[in-house]
Protein backbone atom coordinates (compact mmCIF):
# COMPACT_ATOMS: atom_id res chain seq x y z
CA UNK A 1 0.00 0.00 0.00
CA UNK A 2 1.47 3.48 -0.70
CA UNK A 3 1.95 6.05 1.61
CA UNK A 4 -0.50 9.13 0.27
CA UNK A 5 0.90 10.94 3.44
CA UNK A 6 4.25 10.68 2.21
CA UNK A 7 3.79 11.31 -1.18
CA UNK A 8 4.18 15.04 -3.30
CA UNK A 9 0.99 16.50 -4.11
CA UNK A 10 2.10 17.29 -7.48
CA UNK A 11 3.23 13.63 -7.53
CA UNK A 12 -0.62 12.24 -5.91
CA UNK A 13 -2.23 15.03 -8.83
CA UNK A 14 0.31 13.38 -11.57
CA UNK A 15 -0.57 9.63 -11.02
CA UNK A 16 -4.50 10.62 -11.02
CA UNK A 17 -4.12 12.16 -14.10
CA UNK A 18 -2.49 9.19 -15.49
CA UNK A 19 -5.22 6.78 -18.02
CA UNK A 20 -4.64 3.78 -15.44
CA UNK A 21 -7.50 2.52 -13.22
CA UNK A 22 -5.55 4.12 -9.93
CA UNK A 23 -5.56 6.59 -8.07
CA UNK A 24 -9.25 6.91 -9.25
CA UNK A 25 -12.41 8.41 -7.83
CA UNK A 26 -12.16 6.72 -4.06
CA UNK A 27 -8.94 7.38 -3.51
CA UNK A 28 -9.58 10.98 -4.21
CA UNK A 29 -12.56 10.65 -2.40
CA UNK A 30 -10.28 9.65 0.73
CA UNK A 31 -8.11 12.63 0.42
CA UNK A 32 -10.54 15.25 0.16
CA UNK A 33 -12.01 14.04 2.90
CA UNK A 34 -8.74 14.36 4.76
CA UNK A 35 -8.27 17.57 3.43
CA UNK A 36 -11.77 18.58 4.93
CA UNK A 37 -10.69 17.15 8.19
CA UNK A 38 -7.81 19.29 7.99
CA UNK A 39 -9.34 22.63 7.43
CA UNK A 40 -11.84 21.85 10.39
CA UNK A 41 -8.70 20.49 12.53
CA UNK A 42 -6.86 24.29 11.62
CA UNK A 43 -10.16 26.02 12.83
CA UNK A 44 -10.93 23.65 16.28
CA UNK A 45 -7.14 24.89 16.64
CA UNK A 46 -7.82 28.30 16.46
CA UNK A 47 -11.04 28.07 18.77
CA UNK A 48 -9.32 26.70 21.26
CA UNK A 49 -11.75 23.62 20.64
CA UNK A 50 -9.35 20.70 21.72
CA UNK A 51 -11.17 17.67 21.43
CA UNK A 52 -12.87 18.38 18.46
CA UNK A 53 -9.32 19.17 16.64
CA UNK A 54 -7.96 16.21 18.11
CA UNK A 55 -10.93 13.96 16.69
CA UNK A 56 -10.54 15.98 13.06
CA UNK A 57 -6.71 15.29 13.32
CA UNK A 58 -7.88 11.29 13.99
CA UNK A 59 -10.45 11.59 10.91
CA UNK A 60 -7.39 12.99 8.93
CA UNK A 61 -5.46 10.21 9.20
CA UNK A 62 -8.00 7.83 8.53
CA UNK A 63 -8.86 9.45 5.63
CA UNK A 64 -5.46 8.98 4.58
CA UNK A 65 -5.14 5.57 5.59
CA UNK A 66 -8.52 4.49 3.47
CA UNK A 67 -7.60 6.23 0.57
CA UNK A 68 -4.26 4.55 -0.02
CA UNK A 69 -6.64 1.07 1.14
CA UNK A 70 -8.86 2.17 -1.90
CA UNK A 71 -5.72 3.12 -4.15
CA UNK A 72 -5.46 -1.09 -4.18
CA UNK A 73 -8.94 -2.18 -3.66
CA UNK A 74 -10.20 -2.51 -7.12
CA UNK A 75 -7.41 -4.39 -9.11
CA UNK A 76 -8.64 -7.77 -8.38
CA UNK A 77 -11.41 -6.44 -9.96
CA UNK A 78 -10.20 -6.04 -13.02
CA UNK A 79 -8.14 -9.70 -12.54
CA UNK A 80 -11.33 -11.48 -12.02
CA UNK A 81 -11.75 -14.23 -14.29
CA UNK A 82 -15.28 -15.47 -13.94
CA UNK A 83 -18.46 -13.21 -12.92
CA UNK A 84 -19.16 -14.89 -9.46
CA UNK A 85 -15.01 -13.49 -9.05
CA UNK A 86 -15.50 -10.33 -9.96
CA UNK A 87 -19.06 -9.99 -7.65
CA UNK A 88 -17.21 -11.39 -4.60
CA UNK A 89 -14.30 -8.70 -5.83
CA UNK A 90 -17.20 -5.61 -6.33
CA UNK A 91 -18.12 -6.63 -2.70
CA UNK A 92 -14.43 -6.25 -1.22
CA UNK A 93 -14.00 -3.64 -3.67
CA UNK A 94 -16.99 -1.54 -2.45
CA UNK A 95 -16.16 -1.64 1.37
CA UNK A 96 -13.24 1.08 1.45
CA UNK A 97 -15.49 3.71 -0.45
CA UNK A 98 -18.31 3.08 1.93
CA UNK A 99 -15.85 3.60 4.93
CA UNK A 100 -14.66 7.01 3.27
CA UNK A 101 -18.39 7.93 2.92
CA UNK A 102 -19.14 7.28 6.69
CA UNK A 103 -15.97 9.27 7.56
CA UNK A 104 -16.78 11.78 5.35
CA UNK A 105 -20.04 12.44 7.22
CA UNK A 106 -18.65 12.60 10.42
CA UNK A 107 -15.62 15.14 9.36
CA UNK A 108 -18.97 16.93 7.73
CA UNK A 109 -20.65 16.87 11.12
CA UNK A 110 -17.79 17.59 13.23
CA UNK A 111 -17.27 21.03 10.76
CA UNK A 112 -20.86 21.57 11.45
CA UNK A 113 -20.18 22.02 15.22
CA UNK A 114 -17.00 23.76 14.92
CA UNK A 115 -18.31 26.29 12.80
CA UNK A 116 -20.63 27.24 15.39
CA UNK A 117 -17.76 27.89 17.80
CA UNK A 118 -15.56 29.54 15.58
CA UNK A 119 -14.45 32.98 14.77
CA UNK A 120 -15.41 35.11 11.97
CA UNK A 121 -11.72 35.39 10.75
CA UNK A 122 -11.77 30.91 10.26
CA UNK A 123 -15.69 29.98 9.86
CA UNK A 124 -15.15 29.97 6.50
CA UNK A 125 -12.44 27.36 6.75
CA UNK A 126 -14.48 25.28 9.12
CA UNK A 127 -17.52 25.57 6.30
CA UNK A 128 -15.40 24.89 3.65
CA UNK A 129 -14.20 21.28 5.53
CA UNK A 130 -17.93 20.96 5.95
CA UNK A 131 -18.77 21.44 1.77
CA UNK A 132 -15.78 19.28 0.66
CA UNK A 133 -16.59 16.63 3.18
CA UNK A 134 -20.01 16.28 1.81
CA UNK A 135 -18.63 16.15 -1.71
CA UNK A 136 -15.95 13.30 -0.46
CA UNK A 137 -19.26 11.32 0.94
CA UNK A 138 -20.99 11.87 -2.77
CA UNK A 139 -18.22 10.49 -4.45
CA UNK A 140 -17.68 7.58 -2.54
CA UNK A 141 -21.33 7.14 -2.40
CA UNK A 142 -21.53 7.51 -5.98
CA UNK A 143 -18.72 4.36 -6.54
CA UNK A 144 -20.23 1.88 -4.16
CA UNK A 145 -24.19 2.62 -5.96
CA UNK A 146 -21.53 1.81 -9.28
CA UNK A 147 -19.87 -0.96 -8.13
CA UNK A 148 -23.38 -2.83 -6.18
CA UNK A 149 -25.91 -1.15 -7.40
CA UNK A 150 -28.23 -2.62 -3.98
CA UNK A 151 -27.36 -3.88 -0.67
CA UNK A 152 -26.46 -3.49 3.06
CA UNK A 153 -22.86 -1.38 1.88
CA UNK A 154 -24.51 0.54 -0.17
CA UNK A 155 -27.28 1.20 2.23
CA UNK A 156 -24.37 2.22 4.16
CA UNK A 157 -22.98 4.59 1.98
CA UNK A 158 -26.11 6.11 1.15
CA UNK A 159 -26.82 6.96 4.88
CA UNK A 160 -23.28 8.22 5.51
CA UNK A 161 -24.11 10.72 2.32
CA UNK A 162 -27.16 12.08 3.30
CA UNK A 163 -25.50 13.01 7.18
CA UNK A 164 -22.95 14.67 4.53
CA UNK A 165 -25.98 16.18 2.74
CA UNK A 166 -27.55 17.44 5.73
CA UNK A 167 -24.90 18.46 7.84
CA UNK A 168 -24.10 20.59 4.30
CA UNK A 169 -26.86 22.36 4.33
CA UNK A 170 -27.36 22.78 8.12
CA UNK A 171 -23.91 25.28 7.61
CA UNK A 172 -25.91 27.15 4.63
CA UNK A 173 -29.20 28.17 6.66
């Protein structure tokens, strides 16, 4: 598994770029979401809001560590040689975005509260975890309806999105 952590961003932007099957959606999905996580860790920060930077520093990593988990997940996929293969593959395959949906909505939810506690001067930072967290969640969301099309994961993902969703427009109004 690669280190994303480790890695340029120039570099990460490069390889996605690249026509191969990875980095693809999820894994970007994974590091927006740790992006998000960031911006609302830099705001708890500034409000003085302790735990809830320490939790968004937590979610960071994670989001990290899922999206270099996705960065593999879908090559045996692609290897499968029959069709009952390449379902029990979709399956596997479809966990890791599902996981960066359901961590998506709670960096989305955690941005939520922060906001409320934050200055003027880094709201906007706090709100702006909040809106790319919800996109993260729609992505991922978005690849697991792809890869399943029905089921308990995808019911999973689809729940995860709409906390996203709402905790997205909860930060508008």
């Amino acid at each position: 598994m690669t280190d994303l952590g480790e890695e340029s961003l120039e570099s990460f932007l490069e390889s996605v770029a690249e026509a191969t099957p990875a980095p693809g959606g999820g894994t970007s999905a994974g590091v927006v979401a740790a992006l998000a996580a960031s911006l609302i860790e830099m705001s708890a920060g500034l409000a003085s809001a302790d735990d809830a930077a320490e939790r968004a520093r937590a979610l960071r990593r994670e989001g990290l560590r899922l999206a270099a988990e996705e960065l593999t997940s879908y090559a045996p996929v692609l290897e499968a040689r029959t069709q009952a293969d390449r379902m029990t593959a979709l399956d596997a395959a479809s966990e890791p975005p599902a996981q960066i949906a359901e961590l998506a909505a709670e960096v989305a939810e955690l941005g939520l509260d922060v906001s409320a506690s934050s200055s003027e001067a880094v709201r906007g930072d706090a709100l702006t975890g909040v809106t790319l967290a919800e996109a993260a969640a729609a992505a991922a969301a978005r690849l697991v309806e792809i890869n399943l099309g029905s089921g308990p994961v995808l019911e999973r993902a689809e729940r995860a999105e709409q906390r996203a969703l709402k905790a997205r427009e909860s930060a508008r109004g």
